[in-house]
PDB file of N, CA and C in Angstrom:
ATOM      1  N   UNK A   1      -6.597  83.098  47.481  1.00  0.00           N
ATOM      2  CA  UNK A   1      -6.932  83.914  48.616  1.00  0.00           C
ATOM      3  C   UNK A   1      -8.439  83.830  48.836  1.00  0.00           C
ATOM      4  N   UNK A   2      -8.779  83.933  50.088  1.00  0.00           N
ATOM      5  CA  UNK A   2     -10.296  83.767  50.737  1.00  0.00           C
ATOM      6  C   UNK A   2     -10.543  85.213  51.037  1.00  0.00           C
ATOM      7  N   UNK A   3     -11.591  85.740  50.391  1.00  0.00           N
ATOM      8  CA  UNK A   3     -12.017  86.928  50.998  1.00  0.00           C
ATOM      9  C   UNK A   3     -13.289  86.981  51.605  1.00  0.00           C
ATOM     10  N   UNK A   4     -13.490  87.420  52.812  1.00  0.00           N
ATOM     11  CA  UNK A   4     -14.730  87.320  53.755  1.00  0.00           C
ATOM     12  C   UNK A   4     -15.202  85.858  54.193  1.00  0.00           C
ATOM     13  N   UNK A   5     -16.159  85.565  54.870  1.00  0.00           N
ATOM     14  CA  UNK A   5     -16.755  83.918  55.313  1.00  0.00           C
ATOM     15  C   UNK A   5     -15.945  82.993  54.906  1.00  0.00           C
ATOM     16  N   UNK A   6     -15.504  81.655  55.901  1.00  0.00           N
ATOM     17  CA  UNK A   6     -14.963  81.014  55.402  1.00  0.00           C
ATOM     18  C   UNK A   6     -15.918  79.318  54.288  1.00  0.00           C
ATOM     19  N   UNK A   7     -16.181  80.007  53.242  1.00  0.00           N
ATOM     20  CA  UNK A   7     -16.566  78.441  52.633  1.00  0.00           C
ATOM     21  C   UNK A   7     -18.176  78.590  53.421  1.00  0.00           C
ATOM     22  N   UNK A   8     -19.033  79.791  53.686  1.00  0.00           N
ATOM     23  CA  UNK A   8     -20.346  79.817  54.355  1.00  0.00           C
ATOM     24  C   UNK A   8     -21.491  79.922  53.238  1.00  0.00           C
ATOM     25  N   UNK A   9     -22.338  78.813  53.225  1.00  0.00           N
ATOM     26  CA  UNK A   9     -23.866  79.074  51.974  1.00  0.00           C
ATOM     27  C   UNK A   9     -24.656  79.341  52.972  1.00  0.00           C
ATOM     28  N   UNK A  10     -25.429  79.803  52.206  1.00  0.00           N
ATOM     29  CA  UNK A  10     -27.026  79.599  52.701  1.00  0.00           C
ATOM     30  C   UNK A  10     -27.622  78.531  52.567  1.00  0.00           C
ATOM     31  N   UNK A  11     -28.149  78.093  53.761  1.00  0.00           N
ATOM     32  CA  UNK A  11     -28.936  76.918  53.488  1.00  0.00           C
ATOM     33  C   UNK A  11     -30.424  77.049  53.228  1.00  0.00           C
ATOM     34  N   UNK A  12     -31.040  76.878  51.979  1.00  0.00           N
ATOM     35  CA  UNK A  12     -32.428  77.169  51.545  1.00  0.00           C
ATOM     36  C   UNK A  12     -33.296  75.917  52.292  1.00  0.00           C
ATOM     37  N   UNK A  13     -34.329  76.446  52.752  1.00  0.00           N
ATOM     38  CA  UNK A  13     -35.602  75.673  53.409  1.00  0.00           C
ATOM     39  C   UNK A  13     -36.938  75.663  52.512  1.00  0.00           C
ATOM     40  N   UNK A  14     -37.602  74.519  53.244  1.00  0.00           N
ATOM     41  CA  UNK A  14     -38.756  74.425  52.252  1.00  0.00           C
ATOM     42  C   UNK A  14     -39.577  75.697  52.914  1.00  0.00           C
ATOM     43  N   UNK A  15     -40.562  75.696  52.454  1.00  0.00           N
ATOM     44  CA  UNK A  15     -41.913  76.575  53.235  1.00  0.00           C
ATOM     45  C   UNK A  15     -42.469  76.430  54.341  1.00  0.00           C
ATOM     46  N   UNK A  16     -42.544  74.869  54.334  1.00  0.00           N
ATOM     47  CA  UNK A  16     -43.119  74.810  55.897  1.00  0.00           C
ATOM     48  C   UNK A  16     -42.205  74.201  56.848  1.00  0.00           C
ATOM     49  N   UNK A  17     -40.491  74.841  56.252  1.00  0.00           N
ATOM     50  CA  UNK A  17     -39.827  74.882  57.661  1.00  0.00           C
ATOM     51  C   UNK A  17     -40.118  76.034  58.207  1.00  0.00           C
ATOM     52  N   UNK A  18     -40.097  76.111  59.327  1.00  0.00           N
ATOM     53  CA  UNK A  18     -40.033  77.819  60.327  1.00  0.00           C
ATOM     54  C   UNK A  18     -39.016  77.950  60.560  1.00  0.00           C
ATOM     55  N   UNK A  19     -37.978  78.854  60.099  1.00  0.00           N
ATOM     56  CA  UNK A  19     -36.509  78.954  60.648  1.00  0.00           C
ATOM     57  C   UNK A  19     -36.369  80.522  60.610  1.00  0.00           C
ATOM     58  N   UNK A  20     -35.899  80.915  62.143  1.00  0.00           N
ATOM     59  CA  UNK A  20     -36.466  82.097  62.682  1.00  0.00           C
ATOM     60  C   UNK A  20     -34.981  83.598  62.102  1.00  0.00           C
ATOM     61  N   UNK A  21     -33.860  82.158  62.108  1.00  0.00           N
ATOM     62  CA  UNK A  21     -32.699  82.818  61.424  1.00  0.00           C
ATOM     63  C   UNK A  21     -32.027  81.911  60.471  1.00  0.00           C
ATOM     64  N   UNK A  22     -31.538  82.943  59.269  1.00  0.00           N
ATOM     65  CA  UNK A  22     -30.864  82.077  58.398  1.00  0.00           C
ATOM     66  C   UNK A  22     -29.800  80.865  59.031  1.00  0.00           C
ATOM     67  N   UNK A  23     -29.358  79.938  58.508  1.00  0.00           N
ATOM     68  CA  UNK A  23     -28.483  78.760  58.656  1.00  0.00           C
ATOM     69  C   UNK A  23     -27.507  78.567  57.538  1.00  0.00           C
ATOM     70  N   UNK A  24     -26.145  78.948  58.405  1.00  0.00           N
ATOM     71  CA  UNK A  24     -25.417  78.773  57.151  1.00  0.00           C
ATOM     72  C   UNK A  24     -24.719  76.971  57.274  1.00  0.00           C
ATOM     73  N   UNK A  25     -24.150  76.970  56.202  1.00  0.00           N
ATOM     74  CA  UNK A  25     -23.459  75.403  56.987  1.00  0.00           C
ATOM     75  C   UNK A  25     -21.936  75.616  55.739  1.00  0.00           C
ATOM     76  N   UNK A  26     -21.009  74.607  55.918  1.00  0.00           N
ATOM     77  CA  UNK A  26     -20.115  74.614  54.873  1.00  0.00           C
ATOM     78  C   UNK A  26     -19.771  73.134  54.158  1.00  0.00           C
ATOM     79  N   UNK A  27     -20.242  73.652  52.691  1.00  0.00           N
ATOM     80  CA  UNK A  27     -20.175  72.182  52.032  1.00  0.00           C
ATOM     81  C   UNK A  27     -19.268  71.574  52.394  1.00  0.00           C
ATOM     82  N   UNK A  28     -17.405  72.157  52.434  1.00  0.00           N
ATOM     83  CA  UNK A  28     -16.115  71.458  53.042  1.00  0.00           C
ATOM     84  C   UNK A  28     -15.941  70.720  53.951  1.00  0.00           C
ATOM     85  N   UNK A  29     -17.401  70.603  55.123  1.00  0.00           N
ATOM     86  CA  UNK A  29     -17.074  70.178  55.935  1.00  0.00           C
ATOM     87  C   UNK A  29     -18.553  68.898  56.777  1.00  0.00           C
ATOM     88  N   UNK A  30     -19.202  68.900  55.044  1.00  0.00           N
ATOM     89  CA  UNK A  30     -20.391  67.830  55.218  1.00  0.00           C
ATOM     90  C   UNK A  30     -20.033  66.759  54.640  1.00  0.00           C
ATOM     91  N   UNK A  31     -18.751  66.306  55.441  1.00  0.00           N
ATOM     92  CA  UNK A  31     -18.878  64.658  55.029  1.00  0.00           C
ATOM     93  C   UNK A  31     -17.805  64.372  53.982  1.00  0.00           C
ATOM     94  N   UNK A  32     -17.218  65.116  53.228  1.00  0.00           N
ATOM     95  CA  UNK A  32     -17.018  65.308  51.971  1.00  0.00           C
ATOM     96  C   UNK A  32     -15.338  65.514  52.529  1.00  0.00           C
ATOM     97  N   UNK A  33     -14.346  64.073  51.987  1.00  0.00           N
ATOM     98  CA  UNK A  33     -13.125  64.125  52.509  1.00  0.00           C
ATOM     99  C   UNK A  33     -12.214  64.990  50.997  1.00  0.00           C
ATOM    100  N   UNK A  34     -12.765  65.537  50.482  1.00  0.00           N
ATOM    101  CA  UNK A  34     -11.961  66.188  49.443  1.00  0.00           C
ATOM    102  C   UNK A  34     -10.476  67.192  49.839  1.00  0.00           C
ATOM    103  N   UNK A  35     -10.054  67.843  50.876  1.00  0.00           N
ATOM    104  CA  UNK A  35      -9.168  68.158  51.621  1.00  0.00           C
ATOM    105  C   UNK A  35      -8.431  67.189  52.153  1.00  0.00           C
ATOM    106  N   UNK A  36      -8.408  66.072  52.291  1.00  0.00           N
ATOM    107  CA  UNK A  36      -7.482  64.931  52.515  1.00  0.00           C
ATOM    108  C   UNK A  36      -6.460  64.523  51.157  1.00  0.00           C
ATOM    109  N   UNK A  37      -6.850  65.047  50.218  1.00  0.00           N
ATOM    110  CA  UNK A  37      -5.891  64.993  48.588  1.00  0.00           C
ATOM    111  C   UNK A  37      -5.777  66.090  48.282  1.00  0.00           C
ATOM    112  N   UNK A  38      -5.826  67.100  48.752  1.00  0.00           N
ATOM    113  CA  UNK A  38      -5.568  68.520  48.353  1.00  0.00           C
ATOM    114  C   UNK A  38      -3.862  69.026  48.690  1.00  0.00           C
ATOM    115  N   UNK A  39      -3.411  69.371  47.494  1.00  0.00           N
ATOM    116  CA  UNK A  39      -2.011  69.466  47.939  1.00  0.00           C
ATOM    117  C   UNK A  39      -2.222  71.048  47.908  1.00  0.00           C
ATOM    118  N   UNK A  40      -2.503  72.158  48.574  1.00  0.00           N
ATOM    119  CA  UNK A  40      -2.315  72.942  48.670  1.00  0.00           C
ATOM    120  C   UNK A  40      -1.070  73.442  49.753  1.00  0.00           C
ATOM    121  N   UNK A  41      -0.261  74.409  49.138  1.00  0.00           N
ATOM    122  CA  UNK A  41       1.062  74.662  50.448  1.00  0.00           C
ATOM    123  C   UNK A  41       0.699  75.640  51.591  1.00  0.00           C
ATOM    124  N   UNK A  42      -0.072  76.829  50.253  1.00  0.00           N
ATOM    125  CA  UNK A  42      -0.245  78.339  51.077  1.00  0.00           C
ATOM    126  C   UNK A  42      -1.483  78.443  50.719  1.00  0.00           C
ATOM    127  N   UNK A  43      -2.340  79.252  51.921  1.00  0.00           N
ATOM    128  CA  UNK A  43      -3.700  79.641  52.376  1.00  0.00           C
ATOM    129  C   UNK A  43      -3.567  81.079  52.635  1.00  0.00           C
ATOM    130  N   UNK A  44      -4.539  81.854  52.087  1.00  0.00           N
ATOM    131  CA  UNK A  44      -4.301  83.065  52.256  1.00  0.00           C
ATOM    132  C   UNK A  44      -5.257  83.251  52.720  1.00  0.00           C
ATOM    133  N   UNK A  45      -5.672  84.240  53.900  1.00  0.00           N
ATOM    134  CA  UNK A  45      -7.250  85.064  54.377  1.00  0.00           C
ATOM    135  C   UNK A  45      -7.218  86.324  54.762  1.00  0.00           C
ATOM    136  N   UNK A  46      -8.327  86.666  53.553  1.00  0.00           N
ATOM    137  CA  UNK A  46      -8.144  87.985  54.601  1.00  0.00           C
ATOM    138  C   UNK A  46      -9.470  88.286  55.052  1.00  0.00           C
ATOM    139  N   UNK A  47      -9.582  89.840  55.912  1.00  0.00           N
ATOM    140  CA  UNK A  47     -10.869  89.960  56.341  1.00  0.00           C
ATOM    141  C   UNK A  47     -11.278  88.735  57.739  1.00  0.00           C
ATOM    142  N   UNK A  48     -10.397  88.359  58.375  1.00  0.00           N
ATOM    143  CA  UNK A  48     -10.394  87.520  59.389  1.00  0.00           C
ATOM    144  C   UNK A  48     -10.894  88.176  60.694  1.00  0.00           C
ATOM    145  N   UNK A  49     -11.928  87.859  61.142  1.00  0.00           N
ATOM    146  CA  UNK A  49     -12.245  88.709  62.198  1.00  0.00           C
ATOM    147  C   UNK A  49     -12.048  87.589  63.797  1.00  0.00           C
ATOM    148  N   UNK A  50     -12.201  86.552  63.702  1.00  0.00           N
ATOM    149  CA  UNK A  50     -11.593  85.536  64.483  1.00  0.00           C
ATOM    150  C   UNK A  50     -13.077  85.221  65.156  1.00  0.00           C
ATOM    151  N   UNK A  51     -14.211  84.876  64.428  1.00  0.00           N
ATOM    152  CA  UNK A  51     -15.446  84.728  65.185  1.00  0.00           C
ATOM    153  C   UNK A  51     -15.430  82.957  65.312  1.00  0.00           C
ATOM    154  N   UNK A  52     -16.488  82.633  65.931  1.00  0.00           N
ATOM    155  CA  UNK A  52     -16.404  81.210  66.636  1.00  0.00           C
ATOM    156  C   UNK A  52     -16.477  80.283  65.385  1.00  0.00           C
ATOM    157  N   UNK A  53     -17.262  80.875  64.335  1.00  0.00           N
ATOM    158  CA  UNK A  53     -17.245  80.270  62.820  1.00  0.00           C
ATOM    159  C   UNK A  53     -16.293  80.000  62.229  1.00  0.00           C
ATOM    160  N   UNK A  54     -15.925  80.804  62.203  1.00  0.00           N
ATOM    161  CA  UNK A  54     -14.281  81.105  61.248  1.00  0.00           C
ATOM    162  C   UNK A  54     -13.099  79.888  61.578  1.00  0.00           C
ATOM    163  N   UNK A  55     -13.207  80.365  63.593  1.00  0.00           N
ATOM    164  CA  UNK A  55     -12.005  79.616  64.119  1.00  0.00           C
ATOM    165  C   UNK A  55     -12.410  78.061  63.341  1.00  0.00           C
ATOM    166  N   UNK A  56     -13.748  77.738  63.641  1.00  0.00           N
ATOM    167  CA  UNK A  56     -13.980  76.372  63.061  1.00  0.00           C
ATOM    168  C   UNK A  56     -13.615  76.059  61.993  1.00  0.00           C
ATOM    169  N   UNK A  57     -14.203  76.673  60.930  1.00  0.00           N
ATOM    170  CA  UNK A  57     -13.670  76.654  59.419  1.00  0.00           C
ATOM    171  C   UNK A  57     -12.311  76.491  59.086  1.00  0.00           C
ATOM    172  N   UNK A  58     -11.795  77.386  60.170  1.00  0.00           N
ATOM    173  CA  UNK A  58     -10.341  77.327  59.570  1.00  0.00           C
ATOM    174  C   UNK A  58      -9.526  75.479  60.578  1.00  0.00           C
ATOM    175  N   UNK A  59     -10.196  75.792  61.771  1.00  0.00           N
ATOM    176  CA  UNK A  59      -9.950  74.418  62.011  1.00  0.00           C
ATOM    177  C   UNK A  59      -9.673  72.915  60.892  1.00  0.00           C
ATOM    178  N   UNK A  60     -11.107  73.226  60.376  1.00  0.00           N
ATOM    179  CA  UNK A  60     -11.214  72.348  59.636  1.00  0.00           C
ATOM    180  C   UNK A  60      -9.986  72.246  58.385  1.00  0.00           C
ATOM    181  N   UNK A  61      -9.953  73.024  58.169  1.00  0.00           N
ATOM    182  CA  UNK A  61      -8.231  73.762  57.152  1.00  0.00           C
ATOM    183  C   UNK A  61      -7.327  72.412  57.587  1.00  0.00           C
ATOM    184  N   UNK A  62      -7.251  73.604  58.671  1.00  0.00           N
ATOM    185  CA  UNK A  62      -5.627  73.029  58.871  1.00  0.00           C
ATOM    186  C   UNK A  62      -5.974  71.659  59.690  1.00  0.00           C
ATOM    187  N   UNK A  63      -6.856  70.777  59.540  1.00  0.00           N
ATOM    188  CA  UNK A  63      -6.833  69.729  60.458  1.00  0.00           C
ATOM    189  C   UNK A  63      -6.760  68.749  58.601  1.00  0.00           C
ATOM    190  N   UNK A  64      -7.429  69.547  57.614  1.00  0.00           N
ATOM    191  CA  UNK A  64      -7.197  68.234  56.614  1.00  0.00           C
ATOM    192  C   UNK A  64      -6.270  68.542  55.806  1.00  0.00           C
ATOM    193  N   UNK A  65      -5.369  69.791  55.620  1.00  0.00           N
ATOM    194  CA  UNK A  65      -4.523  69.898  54.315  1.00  0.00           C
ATOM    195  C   UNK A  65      -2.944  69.611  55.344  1.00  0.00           C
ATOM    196  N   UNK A  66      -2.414  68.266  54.835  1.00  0.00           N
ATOM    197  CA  UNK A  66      -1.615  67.968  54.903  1.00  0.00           C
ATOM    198  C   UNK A  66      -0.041  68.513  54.803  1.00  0.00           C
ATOM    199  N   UNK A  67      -0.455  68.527  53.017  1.00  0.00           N
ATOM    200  CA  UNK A  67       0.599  69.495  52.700  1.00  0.00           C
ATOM    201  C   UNK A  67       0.567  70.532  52.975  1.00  0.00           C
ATOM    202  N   UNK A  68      -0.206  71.331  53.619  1.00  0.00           N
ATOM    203  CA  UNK A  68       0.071  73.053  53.978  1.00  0.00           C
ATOM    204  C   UNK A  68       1.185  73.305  54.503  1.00  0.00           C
ATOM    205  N   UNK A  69       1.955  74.410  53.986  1.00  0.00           N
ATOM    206  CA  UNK A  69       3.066  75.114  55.078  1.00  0.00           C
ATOM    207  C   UNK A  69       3.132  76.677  55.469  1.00  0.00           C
ATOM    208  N   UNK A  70       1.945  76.775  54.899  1.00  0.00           N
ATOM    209  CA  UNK A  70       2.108  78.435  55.406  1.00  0.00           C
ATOM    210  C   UNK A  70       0.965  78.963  55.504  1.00  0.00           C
ATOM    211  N   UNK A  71       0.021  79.850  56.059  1.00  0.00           N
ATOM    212  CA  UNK A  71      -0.816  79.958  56.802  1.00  0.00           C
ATOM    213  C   UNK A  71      -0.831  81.876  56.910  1.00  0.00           C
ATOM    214  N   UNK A  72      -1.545  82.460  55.854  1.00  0.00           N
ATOM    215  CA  UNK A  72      -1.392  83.885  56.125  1.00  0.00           C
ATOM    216  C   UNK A  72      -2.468  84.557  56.363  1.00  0.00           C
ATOM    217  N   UNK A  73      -2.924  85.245  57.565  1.00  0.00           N
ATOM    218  CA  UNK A  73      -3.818  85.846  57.685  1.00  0.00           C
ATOM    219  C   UNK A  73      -4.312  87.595  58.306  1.00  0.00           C
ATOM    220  N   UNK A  74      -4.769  87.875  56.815  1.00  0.00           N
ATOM    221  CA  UNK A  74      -5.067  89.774  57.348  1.00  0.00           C
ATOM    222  C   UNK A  74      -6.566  89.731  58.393  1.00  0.00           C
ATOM    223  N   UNK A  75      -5.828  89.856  59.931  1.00  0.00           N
ATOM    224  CA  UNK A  75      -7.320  89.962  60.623  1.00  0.00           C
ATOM    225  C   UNK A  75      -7.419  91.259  61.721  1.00  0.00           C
ATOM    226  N   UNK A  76      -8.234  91.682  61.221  1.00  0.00           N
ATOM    227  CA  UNK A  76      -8.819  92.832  62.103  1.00  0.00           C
ATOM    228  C   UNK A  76      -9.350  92.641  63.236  1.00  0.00           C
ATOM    229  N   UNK A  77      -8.598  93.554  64.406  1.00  0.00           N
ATOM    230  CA  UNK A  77      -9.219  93.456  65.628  1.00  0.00           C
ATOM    231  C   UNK A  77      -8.634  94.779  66.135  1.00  0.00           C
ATOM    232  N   UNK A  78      -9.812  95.356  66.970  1.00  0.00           N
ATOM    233  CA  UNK A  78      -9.812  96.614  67.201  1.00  0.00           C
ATOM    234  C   UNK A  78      -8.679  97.048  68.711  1.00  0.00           C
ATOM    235  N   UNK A  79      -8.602  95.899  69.703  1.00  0.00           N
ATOM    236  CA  UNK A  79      -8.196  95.838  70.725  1.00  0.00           C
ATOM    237  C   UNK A  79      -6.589  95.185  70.853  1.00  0.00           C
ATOM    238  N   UNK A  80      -6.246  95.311  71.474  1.00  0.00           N
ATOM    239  CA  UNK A  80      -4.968  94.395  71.873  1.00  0.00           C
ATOM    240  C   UNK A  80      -5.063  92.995  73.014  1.00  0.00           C
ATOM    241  N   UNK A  81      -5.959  93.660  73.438  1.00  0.00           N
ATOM    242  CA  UNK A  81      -6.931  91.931  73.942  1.00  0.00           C
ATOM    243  C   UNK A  81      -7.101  91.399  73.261  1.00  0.00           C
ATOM    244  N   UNK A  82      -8.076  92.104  71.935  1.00  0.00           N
ATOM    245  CA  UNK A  82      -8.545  90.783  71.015  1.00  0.00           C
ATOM    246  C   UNK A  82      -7.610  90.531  70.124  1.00  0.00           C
ATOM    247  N   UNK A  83      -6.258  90.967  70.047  1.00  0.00           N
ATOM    248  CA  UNK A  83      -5.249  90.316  68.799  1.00  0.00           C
ATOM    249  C   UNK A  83      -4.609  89.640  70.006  1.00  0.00           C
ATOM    250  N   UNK A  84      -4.604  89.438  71.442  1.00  0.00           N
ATOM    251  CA  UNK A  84      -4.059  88.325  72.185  1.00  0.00           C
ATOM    252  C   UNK A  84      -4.650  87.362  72.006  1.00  0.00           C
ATOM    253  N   UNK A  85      -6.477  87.629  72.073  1.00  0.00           N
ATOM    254  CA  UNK A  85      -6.808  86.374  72.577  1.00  0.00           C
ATOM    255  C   UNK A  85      -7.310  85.652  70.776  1.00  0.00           C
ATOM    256  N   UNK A  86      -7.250  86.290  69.726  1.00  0.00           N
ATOM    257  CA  UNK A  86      -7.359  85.752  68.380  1.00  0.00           C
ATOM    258  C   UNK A  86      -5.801  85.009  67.818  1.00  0.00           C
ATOM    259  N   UNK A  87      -4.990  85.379  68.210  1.00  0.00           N
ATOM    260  CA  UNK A  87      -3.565  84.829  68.183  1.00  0.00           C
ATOM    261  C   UNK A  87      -3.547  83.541  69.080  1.00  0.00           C
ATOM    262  N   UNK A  88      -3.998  83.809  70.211  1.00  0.00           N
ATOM    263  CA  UNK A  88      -3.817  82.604  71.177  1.00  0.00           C
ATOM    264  C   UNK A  88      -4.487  81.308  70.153  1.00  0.00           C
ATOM    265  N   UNK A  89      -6.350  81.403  69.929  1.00  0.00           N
ATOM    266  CA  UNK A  89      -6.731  80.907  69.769  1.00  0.00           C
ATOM    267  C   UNK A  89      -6.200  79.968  67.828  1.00  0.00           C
ATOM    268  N   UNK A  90      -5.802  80.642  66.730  1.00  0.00           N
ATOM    269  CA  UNK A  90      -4.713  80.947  66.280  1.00  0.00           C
ATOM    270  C   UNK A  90      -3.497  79.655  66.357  1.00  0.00           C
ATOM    271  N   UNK A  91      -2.976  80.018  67.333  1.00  0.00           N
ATOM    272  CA  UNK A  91      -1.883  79.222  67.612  1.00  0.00           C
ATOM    273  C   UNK A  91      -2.065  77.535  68.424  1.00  0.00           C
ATOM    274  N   UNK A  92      -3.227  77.932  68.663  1.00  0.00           N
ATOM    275  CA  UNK A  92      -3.447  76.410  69.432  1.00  0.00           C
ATOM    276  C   UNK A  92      -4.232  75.643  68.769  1.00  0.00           C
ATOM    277  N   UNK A  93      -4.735  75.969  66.989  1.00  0.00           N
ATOM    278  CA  UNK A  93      -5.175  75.367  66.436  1.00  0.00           C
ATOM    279  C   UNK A  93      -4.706  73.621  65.924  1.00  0.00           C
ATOM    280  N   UNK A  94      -4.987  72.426  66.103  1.00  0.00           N
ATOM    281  CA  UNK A  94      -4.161  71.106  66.037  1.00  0.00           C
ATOM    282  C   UNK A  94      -3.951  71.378  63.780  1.00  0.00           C
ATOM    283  N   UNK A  95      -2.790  70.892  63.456  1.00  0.00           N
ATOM    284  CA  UNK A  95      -2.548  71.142  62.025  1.00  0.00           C
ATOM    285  C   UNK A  95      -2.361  69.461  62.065  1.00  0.00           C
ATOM    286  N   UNK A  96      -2.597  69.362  60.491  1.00  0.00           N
ATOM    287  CA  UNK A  96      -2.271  67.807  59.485  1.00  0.00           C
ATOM    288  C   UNK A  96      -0.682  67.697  59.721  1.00  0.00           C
ATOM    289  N   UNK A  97      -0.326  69.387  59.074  1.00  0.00           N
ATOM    290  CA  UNK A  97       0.930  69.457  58.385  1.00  0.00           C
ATOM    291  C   UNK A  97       2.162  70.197  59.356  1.00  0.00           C
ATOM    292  N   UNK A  98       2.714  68.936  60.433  1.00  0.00           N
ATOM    293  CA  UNK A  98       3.677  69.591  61.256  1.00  0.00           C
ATOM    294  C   UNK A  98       4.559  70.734  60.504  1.00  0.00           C
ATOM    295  N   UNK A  99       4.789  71.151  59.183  1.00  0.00           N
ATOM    296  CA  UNK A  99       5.698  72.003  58.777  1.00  0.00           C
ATOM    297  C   UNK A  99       4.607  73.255  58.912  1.00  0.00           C
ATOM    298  N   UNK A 100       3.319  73.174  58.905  1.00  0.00           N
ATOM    299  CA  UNK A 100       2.458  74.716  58.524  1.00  0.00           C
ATOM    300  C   UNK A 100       2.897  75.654  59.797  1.00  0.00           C
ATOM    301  N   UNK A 101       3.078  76.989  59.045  1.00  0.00           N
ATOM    302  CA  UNK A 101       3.677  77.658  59.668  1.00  0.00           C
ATOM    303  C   UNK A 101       1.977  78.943  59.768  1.00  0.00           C
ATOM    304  N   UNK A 102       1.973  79.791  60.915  1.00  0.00           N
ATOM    305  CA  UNK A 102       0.558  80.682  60.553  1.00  0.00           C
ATOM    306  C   UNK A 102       1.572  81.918  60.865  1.00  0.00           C
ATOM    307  N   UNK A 103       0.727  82.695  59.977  1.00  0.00           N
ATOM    308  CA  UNK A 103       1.555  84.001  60.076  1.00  0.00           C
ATOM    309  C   UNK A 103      -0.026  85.237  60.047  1.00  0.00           C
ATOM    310  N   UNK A 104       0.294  85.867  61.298  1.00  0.00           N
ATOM    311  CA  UNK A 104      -1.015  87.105  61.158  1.00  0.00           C
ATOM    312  C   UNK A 104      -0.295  88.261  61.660  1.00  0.00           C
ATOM    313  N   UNK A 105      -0.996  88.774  60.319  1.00  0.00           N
ATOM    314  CA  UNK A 105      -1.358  90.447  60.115  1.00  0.00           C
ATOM    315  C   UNK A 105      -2.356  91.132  60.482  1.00  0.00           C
ATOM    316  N   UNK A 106      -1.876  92.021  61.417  1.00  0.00           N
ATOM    317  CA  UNK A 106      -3.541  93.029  62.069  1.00  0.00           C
ATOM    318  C   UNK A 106      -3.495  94.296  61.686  1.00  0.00           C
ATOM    319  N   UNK A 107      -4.920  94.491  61.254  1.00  0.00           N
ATOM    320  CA  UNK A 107      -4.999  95.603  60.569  1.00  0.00           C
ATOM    321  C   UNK A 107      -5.720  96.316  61.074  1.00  0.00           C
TER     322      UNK A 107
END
């Protein structure tokens, strides 16, 4: 299970970079095909808030684990707009693994 950020570091700078806000980046997704041999089935998340990060991160998920088939996620959203439009976005994610199934819980 993933709790909070998906797979997010800090990226440390030298001194005489000027960087006005932190930069996060995710090792999973610099280059590094290690999710292409990952037999994982089930993904668990919780704490999903459905921000533009996340959707990516999790993109990245389900675009390299093959074997995935199930897909569970506890995500909070305060509105019924935003569990439409976090579901929509959600569901139109492209998967590896034609069997992965996503299943969300709103809390």
């Amino acid at each position: 299970m993933i709790k909070g950020p998906l797979h997010l570091y800090y990226r440390d700078f030298n001194d005489d970079e000027e960087e006005e806000e932190p930069e996060y980046y995710c090792e999973c997704s610099s280059g590094c095909n290690c999710l292409l041999s990952c037999h994982m089935e089930v993904l668990e998340i919780s704490h999903y808030r459905g921000t533009t990060k996340e959707l990516e991160k999790l993109k990245h998920f389900l675009g390299k684990l093959s074997c995935l088939e199930h897909v569970k996620l506890g995500v909070w959203a305060s509105s019924d707009k935003e569990k439409l439009s976090i579901t929509t976005d959600l569901l139109m994610l492209p998967r590896a693994s034609v069997n992965c199934k996503i299943q969300i819980n709103f809390s």
